[in-house]
PDB file of N, CA and C in Angstrom:
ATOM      1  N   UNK A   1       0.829  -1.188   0.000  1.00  0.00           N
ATOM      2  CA  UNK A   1       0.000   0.000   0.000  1.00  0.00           C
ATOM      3  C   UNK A   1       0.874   1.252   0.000  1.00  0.00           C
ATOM      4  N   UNK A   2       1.725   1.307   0.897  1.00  0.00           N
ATOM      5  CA  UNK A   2       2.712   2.414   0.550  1.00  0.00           C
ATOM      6  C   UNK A   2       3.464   2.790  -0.492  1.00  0.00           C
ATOM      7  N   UNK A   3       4.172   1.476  -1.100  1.00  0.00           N
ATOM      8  CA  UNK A   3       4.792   1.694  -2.430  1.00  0.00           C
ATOM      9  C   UNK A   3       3.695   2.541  -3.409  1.00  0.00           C
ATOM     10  N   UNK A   4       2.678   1.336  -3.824  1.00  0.00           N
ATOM     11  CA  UNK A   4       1.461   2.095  -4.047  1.00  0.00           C
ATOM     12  C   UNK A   4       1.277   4.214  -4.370  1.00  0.00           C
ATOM     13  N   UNK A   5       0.879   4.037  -2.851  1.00  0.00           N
ATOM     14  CA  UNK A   5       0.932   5.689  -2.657  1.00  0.00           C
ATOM     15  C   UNK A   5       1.975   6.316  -2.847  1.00  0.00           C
ATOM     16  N   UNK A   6       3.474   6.377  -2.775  1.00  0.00           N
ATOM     17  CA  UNK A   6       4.526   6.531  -3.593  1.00  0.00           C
ATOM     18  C   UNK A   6       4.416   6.736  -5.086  1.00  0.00           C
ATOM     19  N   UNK A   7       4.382   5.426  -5.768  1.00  0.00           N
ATOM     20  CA  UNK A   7       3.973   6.017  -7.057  1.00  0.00           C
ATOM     21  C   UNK A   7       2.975   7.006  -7.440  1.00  0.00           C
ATOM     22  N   UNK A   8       1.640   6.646  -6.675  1.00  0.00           N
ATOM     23  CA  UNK A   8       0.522   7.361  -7.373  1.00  0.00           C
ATOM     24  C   UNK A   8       1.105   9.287  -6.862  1.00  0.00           C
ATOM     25  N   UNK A   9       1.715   9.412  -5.400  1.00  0.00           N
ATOM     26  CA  UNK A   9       2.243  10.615  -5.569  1.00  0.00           C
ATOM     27  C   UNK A   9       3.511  10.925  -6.778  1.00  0.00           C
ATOM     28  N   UNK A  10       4.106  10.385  -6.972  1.00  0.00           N
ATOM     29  CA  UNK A  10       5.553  10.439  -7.838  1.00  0.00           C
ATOM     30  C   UNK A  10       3.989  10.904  -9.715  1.00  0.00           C
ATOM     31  N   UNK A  11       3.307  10.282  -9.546  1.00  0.00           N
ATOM     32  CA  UNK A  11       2.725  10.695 -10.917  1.00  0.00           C
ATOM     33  C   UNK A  11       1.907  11.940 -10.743  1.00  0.00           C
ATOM     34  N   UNK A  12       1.545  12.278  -9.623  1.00  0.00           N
ATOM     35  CA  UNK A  12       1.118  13.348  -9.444  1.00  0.00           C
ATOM     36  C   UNK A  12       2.045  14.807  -9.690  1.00  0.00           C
ATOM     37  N   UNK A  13       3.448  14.675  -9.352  1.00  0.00           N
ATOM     38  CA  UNK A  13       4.530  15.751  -9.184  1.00  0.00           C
ATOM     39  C   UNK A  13       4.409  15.464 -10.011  1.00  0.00           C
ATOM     40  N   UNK A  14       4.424  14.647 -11.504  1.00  0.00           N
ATOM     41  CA  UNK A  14       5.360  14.695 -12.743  1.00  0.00           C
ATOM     42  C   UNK A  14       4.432  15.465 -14.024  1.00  0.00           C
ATOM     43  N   UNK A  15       3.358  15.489 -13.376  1.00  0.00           N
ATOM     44  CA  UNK A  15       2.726  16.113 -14.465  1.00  0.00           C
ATOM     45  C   UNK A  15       2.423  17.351 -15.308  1.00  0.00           C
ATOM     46  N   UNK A  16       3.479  18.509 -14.260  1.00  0.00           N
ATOM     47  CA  UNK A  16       3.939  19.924 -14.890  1.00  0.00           C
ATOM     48  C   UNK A  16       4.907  19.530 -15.701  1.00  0.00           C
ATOM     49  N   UNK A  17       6.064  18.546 -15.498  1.00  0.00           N
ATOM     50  CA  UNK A  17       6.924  17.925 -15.971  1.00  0.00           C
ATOM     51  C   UNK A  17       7.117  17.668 -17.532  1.00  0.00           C
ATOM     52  N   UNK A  18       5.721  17.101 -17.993  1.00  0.00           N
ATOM     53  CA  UNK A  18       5.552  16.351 -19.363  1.00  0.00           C
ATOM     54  C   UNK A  18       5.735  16.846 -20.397  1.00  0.00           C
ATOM     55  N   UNK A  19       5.498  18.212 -20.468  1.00  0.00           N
ATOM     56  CA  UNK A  19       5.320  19.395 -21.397  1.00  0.00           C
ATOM     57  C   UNK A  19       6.968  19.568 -21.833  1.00  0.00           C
ATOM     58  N   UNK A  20       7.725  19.166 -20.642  1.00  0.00           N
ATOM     59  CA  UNK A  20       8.938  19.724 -21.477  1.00  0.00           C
ATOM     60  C   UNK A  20      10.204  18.997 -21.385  1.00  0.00           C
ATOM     61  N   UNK A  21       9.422  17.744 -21.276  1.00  0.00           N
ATOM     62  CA  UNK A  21      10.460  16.540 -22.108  1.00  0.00           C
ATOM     63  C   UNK A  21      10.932  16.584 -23.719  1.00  0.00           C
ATOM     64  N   UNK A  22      11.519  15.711 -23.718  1.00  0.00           N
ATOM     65  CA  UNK A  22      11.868  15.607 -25.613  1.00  0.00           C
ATOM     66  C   UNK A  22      11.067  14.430 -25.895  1.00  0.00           C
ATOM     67  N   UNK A  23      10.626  14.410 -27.547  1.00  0.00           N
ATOM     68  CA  UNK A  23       9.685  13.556 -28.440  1.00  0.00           C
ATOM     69  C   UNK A  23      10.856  12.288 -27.950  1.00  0.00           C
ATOM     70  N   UNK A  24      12.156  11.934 -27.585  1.00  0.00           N
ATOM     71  CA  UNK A  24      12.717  10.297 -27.177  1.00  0.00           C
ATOM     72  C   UNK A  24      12.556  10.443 -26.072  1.00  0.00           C
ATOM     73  N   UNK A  25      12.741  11.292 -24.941  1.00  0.00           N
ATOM     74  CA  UNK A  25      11.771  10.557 -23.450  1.00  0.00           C
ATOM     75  C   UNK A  25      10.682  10.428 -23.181  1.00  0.00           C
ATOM     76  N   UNK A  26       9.437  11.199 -24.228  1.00  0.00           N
ATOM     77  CA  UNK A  26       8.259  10.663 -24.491  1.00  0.00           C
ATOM     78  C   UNK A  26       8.035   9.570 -24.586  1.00  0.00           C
ATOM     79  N   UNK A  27       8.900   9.159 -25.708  1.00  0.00           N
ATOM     80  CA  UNK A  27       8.262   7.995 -26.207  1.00  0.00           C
ATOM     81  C   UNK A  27       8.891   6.916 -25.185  1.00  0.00           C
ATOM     82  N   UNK A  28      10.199   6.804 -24.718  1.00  0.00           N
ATOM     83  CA  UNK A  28      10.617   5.642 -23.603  1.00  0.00           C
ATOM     84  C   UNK A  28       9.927   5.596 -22.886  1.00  0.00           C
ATOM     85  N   UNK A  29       9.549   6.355 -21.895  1.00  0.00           N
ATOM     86  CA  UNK A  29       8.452   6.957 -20.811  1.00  0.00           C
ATOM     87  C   UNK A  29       6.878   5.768 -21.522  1.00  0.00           C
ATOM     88  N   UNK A  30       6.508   6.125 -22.603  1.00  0.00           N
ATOM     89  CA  UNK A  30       5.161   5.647 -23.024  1.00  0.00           C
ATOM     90  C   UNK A  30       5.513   3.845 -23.389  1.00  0.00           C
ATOM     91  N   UNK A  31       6.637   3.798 -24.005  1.00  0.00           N
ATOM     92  CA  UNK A  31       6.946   2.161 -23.929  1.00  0.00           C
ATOM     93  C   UNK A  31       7.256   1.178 -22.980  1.00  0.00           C
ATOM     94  N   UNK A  32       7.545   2.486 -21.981  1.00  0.00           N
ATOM     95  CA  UNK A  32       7.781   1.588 -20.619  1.00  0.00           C
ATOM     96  C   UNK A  32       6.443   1.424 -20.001  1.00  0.00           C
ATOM     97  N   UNK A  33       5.285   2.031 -20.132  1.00  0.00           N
ATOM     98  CA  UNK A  33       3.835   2.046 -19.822  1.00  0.00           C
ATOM     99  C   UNK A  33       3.187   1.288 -20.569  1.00  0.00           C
ATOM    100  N   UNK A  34       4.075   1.091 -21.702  1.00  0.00           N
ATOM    101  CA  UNK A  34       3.082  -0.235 -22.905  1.00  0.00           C
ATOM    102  C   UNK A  34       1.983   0.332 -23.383  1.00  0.00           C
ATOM    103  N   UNK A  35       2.260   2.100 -23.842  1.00  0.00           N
ATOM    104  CA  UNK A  35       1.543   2.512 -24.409  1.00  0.00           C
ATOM    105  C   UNK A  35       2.148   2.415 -25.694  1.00  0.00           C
ATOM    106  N   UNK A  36       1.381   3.455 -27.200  1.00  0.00           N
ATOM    107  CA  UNK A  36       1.492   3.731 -28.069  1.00  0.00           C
ATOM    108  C   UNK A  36       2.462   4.975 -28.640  1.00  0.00           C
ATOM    109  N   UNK A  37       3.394   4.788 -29.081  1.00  0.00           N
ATOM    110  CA  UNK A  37       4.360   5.856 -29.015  1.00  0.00           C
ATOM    111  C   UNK A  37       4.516   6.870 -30.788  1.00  0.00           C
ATOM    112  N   UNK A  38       3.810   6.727 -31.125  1.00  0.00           N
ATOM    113  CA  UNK A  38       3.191   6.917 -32.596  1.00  0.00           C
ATOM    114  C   UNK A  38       2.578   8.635 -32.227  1.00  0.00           C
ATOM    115  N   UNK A  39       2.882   9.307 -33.416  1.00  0.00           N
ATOM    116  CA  UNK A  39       2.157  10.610 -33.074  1.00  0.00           C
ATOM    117  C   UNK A  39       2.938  11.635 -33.608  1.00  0.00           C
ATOM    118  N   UNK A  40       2.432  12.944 -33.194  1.00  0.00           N
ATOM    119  CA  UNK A  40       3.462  14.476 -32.786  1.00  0.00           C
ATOM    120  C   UNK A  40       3.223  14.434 -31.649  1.00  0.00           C
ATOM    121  N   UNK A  41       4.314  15.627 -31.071  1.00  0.00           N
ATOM    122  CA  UNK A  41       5.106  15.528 -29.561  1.00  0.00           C
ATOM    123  C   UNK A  41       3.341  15.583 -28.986  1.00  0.00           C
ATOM    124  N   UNK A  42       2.667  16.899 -29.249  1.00  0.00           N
ATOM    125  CA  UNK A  42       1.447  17.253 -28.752  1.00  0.00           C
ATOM    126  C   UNK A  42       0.460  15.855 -28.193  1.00  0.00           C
ATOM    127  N   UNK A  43       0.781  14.493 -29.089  1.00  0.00           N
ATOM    128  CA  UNK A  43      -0.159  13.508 -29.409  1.00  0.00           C
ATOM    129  C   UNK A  43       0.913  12.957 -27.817  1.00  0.00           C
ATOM    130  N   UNK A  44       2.039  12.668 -27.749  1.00  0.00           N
ATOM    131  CA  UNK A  44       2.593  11.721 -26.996  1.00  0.00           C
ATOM    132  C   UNK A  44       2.668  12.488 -25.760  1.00  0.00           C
ATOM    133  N   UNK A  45       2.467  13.897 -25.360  1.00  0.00           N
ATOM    134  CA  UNK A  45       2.074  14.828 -24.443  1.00  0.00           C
ATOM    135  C   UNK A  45       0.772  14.461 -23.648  1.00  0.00           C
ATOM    136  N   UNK A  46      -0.296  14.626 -24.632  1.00  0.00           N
ATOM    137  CA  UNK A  46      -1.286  14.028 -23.750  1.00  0.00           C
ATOM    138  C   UNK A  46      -1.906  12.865 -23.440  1.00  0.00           C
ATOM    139  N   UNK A  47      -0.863  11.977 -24.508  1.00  0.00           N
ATOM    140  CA  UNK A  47      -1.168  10.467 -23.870  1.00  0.00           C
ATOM    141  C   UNK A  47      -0.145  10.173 -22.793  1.00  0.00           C
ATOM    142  N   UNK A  48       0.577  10.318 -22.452  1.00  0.00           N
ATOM    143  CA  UNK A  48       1.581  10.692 -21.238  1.00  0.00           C
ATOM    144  C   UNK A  48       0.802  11.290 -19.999  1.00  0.00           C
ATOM    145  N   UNK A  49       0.218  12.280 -20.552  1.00  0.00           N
ATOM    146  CA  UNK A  49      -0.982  13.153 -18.985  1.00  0.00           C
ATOM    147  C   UNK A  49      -1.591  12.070 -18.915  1.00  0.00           C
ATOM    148  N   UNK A  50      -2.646  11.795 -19.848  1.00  0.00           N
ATOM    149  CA  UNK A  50      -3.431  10.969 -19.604  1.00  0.00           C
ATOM    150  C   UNK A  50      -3.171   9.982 -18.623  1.00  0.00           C
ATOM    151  N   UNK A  51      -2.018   9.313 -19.102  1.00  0.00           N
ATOM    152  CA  UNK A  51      -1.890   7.642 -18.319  1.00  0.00           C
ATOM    153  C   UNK A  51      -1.369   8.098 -16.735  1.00  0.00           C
ATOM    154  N   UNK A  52      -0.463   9.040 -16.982  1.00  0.00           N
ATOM    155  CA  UNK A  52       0.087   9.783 -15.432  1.00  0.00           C
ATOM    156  C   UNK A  52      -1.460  10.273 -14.813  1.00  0.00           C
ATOM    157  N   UNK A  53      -2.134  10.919 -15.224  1.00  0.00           N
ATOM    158  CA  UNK A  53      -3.163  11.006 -14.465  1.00  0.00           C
ATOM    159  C   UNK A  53      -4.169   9.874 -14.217  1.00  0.00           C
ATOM    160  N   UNK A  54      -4.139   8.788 -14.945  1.00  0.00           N
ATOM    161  CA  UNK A  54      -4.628   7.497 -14.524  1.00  0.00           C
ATOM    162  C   UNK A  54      -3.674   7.066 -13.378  1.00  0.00           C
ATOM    163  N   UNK A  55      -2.812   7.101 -13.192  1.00  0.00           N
ATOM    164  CA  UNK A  55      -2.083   6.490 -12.105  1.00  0.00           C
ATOM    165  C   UNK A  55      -2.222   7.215 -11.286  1.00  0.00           C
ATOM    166  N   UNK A  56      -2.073   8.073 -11.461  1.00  0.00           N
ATOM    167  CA  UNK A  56      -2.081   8.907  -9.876  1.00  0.00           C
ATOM    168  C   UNK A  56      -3.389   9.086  -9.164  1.00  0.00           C
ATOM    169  N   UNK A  57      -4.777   8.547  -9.867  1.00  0.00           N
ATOM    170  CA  UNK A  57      -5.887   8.550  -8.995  1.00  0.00           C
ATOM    171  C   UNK A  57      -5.924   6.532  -8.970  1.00  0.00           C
ATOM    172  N   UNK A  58      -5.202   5.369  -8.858  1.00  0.00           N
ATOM    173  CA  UNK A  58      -4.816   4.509  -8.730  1.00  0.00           C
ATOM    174  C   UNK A  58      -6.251   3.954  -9.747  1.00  0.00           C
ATOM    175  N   UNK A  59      -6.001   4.126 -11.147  1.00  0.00           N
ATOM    176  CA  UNK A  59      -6.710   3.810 -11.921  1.00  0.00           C
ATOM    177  C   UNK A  59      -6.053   3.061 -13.045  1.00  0.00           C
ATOM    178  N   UNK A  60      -6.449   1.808 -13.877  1.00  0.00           N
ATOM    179  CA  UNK A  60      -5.469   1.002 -14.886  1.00  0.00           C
ATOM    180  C   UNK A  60      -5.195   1.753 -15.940  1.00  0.00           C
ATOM    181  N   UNK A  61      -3.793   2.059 -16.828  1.00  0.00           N
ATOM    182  CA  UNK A  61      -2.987   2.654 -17.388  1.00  0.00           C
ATOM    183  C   UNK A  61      -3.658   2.271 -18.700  1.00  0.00           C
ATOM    184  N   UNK A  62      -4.132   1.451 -18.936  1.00  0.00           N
ATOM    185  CA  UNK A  62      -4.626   0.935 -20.035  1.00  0.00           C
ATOM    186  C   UNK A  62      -5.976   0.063 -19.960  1.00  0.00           C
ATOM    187  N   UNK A  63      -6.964   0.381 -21.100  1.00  0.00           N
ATOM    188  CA  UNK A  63      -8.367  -0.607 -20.849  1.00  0.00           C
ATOM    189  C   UNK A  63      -7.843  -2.307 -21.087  1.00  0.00           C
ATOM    190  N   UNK A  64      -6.806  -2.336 -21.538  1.00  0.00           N
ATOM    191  CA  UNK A  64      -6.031  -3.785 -21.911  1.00  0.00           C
ATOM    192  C   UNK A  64      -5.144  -4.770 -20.671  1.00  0.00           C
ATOM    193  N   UNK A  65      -5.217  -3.429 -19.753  1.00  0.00           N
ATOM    194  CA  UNK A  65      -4.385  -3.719 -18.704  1.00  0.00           C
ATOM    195  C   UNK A  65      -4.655  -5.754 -17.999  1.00  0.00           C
ATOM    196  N   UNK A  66      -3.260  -6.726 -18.088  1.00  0.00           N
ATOM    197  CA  UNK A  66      -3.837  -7.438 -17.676  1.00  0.00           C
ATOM    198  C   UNK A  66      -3.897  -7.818 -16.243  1.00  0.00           C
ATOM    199  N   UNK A  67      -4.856  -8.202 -15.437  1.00  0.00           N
ATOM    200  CA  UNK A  67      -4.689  -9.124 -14.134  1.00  0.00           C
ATOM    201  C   UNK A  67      -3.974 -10.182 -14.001  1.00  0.00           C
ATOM    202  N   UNK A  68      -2.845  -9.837 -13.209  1.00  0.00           N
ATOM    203  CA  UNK A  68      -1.630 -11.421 -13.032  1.00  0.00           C
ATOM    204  C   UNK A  68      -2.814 -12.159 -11.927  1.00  0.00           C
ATOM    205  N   UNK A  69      -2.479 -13.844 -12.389  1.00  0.00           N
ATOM    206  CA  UNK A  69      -3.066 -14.843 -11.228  1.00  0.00           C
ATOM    207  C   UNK A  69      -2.115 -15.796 -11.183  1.00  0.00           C
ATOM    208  N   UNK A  70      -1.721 -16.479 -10.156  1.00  0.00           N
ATOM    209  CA  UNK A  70      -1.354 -17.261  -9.938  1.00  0.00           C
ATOM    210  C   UNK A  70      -1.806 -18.714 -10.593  1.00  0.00           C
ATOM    211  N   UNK A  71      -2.889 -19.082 -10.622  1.00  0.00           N
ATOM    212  CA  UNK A  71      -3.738 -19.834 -10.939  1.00  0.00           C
ATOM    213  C   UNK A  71      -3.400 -20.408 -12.850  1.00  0.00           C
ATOM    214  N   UNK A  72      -3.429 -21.227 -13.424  1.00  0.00           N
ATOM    215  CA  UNK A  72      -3.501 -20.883 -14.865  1.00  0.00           C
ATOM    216  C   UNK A  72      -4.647 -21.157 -15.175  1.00  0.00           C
ATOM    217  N   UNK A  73      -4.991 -21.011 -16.259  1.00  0.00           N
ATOM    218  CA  UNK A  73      -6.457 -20.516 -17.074  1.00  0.00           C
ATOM    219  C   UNK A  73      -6.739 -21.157 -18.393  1.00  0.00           C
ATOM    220  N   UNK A  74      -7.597 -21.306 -18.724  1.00  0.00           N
ATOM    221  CA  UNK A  74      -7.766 -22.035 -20.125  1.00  0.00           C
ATOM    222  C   UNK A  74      -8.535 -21.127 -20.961  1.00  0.00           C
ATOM    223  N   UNK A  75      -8.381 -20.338 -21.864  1.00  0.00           N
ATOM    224  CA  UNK A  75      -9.239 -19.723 -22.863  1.00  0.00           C
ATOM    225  C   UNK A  75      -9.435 -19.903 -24.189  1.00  0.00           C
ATOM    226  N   UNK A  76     -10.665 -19.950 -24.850  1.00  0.00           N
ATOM    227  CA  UNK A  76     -10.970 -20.884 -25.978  1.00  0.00           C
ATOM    228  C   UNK A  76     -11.971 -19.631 -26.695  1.00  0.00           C
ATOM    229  N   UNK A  77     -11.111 -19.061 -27.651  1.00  0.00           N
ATOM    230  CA  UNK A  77     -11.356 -18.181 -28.163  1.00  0.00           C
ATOM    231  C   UNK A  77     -12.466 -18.771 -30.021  1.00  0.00           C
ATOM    232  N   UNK A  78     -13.279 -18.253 -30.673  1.00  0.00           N
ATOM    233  CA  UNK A  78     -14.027 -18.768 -31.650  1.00  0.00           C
ATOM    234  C   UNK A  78     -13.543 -17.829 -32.906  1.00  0.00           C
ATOM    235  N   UNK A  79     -12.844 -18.052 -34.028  1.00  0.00           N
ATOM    236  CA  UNK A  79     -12.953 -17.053 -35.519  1.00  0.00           C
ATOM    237  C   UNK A  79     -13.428 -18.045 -36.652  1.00  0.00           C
ATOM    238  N   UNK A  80     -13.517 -16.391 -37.018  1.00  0.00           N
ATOM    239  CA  UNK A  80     -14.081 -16.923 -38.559  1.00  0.00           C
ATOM    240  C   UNK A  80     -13.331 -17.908 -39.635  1.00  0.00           C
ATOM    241  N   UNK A  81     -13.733 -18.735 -40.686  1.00  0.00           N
ATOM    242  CA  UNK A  81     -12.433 -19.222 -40.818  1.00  0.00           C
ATOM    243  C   UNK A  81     -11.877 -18.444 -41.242  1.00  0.00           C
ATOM    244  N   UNK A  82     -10.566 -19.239 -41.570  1.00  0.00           N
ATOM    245  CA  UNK A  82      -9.831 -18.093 -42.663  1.00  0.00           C
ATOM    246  C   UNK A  82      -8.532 -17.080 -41.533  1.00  0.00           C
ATOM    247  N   UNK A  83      -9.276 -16.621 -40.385  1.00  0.00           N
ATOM    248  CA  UNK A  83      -8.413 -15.713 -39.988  1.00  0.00           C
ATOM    249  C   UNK A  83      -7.725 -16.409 -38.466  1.00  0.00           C
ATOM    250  N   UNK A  84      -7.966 -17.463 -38.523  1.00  0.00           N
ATOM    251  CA  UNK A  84      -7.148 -18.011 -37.370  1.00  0.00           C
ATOM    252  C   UNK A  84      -5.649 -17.508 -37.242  1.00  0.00           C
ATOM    253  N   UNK A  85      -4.520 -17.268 -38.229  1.00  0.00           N
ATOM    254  CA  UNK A  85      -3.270 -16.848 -38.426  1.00  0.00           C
ATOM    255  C   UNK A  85      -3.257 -15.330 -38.087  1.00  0.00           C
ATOM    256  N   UNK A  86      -4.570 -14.567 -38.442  1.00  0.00           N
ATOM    257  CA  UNK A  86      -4.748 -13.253 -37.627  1.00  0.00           C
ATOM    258  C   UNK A  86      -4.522 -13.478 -36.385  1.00  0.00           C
ATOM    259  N   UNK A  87      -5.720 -14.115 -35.715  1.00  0.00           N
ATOM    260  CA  UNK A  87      -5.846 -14.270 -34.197  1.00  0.00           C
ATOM    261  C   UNK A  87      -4.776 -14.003 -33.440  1.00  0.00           C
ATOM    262  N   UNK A  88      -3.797 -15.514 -34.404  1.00  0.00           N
ATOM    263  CA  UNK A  88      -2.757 -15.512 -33.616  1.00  0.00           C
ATOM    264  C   UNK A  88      -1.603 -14.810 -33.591  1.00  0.00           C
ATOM    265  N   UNK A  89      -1.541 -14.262 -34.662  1.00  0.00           N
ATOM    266  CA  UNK A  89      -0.765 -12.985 -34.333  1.00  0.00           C
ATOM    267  C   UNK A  89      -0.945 -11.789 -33.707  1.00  0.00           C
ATOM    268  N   UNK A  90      -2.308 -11.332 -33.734  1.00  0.00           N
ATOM    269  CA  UNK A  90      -2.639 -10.561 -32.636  1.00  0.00           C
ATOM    270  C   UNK A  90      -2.766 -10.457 -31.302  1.00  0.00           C
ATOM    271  N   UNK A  91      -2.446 -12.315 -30.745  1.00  0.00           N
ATOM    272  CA  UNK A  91      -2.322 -12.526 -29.637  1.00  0.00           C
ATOM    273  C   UNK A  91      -0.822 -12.289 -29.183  1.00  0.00           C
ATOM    274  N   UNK A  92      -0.146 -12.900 -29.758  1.00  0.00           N
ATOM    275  CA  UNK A  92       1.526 -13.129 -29.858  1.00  0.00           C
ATOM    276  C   UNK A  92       1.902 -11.145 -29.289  1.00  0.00           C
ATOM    277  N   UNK A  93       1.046 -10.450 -30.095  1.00  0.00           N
ATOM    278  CA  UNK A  93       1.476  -9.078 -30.408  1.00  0.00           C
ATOM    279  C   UNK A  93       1.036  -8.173 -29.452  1.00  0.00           C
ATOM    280  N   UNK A  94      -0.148  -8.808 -28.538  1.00  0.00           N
ATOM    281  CA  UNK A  94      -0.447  -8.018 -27.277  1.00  0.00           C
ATOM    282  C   UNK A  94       0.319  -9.051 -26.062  1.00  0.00           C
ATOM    283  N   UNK A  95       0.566 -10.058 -26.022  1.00  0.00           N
ATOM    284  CA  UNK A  95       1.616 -10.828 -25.389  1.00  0.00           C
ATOM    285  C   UNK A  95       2.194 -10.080 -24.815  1.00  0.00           C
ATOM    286  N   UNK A  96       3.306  -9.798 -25.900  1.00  0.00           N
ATOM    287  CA  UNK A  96       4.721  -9.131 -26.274  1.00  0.00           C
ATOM    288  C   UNK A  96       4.364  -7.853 -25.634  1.00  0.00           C
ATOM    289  N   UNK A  97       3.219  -6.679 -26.192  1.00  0.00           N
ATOM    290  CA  UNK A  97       3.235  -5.189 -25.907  1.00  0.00           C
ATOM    291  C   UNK A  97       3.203  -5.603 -24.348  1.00  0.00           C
ATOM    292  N   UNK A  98       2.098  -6.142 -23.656  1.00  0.00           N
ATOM    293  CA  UNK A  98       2.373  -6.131 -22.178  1.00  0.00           C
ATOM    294  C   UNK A  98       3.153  -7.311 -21.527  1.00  0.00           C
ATOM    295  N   UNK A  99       3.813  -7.539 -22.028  1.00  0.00           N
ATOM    296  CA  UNK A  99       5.318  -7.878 -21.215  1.00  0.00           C
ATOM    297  C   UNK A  99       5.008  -9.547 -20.673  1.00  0.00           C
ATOM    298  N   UNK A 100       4.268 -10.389 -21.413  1.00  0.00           N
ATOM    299  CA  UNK A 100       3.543 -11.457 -20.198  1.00  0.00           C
ATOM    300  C   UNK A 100       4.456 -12.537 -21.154  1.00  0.00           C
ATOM    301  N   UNK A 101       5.264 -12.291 -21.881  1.00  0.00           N
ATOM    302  CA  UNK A 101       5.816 -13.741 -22.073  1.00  0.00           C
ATOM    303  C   UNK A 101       6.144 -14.782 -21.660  1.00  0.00           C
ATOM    304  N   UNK A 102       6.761 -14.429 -20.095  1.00  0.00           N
ATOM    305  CA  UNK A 102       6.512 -15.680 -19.356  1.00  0.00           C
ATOM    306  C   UNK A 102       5.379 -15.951 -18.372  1.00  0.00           C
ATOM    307  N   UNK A 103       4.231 -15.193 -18.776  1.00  0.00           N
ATOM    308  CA  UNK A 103       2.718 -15.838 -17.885  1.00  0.00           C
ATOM    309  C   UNK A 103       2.131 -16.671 -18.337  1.00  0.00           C
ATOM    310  N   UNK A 104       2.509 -16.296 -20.244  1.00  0.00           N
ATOM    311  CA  UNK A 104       1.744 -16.965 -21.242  1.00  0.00           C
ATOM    312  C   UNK A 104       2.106 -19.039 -21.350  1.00  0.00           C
ATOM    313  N   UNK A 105       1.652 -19.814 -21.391  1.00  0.00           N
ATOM    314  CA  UNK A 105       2.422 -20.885 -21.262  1.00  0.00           C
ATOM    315  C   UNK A 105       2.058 -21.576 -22.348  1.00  0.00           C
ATOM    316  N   UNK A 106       1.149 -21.159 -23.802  1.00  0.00           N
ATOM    317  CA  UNK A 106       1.296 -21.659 -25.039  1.00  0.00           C
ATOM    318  C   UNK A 106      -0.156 -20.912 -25.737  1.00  0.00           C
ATOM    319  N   UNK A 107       0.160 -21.001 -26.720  1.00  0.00           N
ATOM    320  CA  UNK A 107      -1.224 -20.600 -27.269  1.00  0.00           C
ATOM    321  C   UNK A 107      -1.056 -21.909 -28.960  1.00  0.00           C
ATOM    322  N   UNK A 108      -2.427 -22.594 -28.987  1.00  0.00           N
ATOM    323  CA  UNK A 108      -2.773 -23.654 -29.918  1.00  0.00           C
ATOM    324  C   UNK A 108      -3.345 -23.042 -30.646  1.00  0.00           C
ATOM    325  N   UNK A 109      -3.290 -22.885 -31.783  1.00  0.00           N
ATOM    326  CA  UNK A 109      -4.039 -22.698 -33.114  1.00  0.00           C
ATOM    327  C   UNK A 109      -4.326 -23.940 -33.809  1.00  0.00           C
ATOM    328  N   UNK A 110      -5.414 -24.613 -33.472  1.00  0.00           N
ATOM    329  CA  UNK A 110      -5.867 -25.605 -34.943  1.00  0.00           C
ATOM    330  C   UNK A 110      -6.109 -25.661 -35.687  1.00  0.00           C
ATOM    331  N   UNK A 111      -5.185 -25.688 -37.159  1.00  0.00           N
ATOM    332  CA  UNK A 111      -6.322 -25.645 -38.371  1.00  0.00           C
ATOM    333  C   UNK A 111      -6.191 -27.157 -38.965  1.00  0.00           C
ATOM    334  N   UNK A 112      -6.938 -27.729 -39.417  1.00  0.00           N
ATOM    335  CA  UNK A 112      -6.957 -28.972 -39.621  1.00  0.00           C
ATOM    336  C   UNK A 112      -6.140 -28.900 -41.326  1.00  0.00           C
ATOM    337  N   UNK A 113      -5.351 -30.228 -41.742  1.00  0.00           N
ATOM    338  CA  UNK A 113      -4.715 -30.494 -42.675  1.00  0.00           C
ATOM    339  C   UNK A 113      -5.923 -30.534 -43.600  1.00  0.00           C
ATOM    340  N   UNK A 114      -5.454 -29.731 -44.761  1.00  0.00           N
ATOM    341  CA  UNK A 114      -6.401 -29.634 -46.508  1.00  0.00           C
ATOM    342  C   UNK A 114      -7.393 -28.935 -46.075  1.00  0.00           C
ATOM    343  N   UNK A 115      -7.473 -28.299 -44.886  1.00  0.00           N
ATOM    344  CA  UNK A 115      -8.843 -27.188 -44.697  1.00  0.00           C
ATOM    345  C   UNK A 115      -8.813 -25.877 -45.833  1.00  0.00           C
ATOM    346  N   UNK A 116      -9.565 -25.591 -46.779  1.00  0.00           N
ATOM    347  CA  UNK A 116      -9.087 -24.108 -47.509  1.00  0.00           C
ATOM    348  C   UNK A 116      -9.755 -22.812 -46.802  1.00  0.00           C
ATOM    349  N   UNK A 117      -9.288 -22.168 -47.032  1.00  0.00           N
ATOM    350  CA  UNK A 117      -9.608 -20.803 -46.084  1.00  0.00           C
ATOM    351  C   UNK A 117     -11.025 -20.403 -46.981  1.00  0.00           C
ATOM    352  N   UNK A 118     -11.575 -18.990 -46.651  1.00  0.00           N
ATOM    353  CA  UNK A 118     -12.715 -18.728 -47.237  1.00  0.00           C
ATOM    354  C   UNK A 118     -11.957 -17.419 -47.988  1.00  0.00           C
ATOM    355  N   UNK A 119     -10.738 -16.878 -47.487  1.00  0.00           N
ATOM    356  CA  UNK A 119     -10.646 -16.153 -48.312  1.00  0.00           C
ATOM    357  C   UNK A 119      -9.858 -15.333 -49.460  1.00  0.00           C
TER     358      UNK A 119
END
């Protein structure tokens, strides 16, 4: 709880701060948050407030944000055909953005042999 309140104060001081960083500590700053670092300075300015002011009222940095469990989990996701190789790269690719490579402990894609796609 203290660490906690530590940070959420530490994001509170930093937010006169943001305005007059440079467009490369923007963007480190936003990759280390596993945000989106894409933009002009103005764009990576207030996605920077933004997430600093999500933290500092102890609110998730992101709507993607995941919950660690101890526990493992089974999820059985349904696509269309055809885009299963999407899926899974879009999984692989939010994996990776939030950092869970080693939470993740496999992901199965089945497509059955001589299946043709639809598209």
């Amino acid at each position: 709880a203290i660490a906690r309140e530590a940070l959420m104060e530490k994001a509170r001081e930093s937010l006169p701060t943001i305005a007059n960083m440079t467009v490369a500590e923007l963007k480190t700053e936003l990759r280390n948050l596993g945000q989106r670092m894409t933009g002009r300075k103005s764009d990576l300015v207030e996605r920077l407030t933004n997430v600093r002011r999500k933290m500092a009222h102890g609110l998730p940095s992101s709507e993607s944000e995941v919950h660690r469990d101890t526990e493992p989990h089974w999820y059985l996701l349904q696509t269309a055909n055809g885009f299963e190789g999407t899926v899974e790269r879009t999984l692989r690719q939010a994996i990776s953005v939030q950092r869970l490579e080693t939470e993740i402990d496999r992901i199965f894609v089945p497509i059955r042999e001589g299946e043709s796609s639809v598209r």
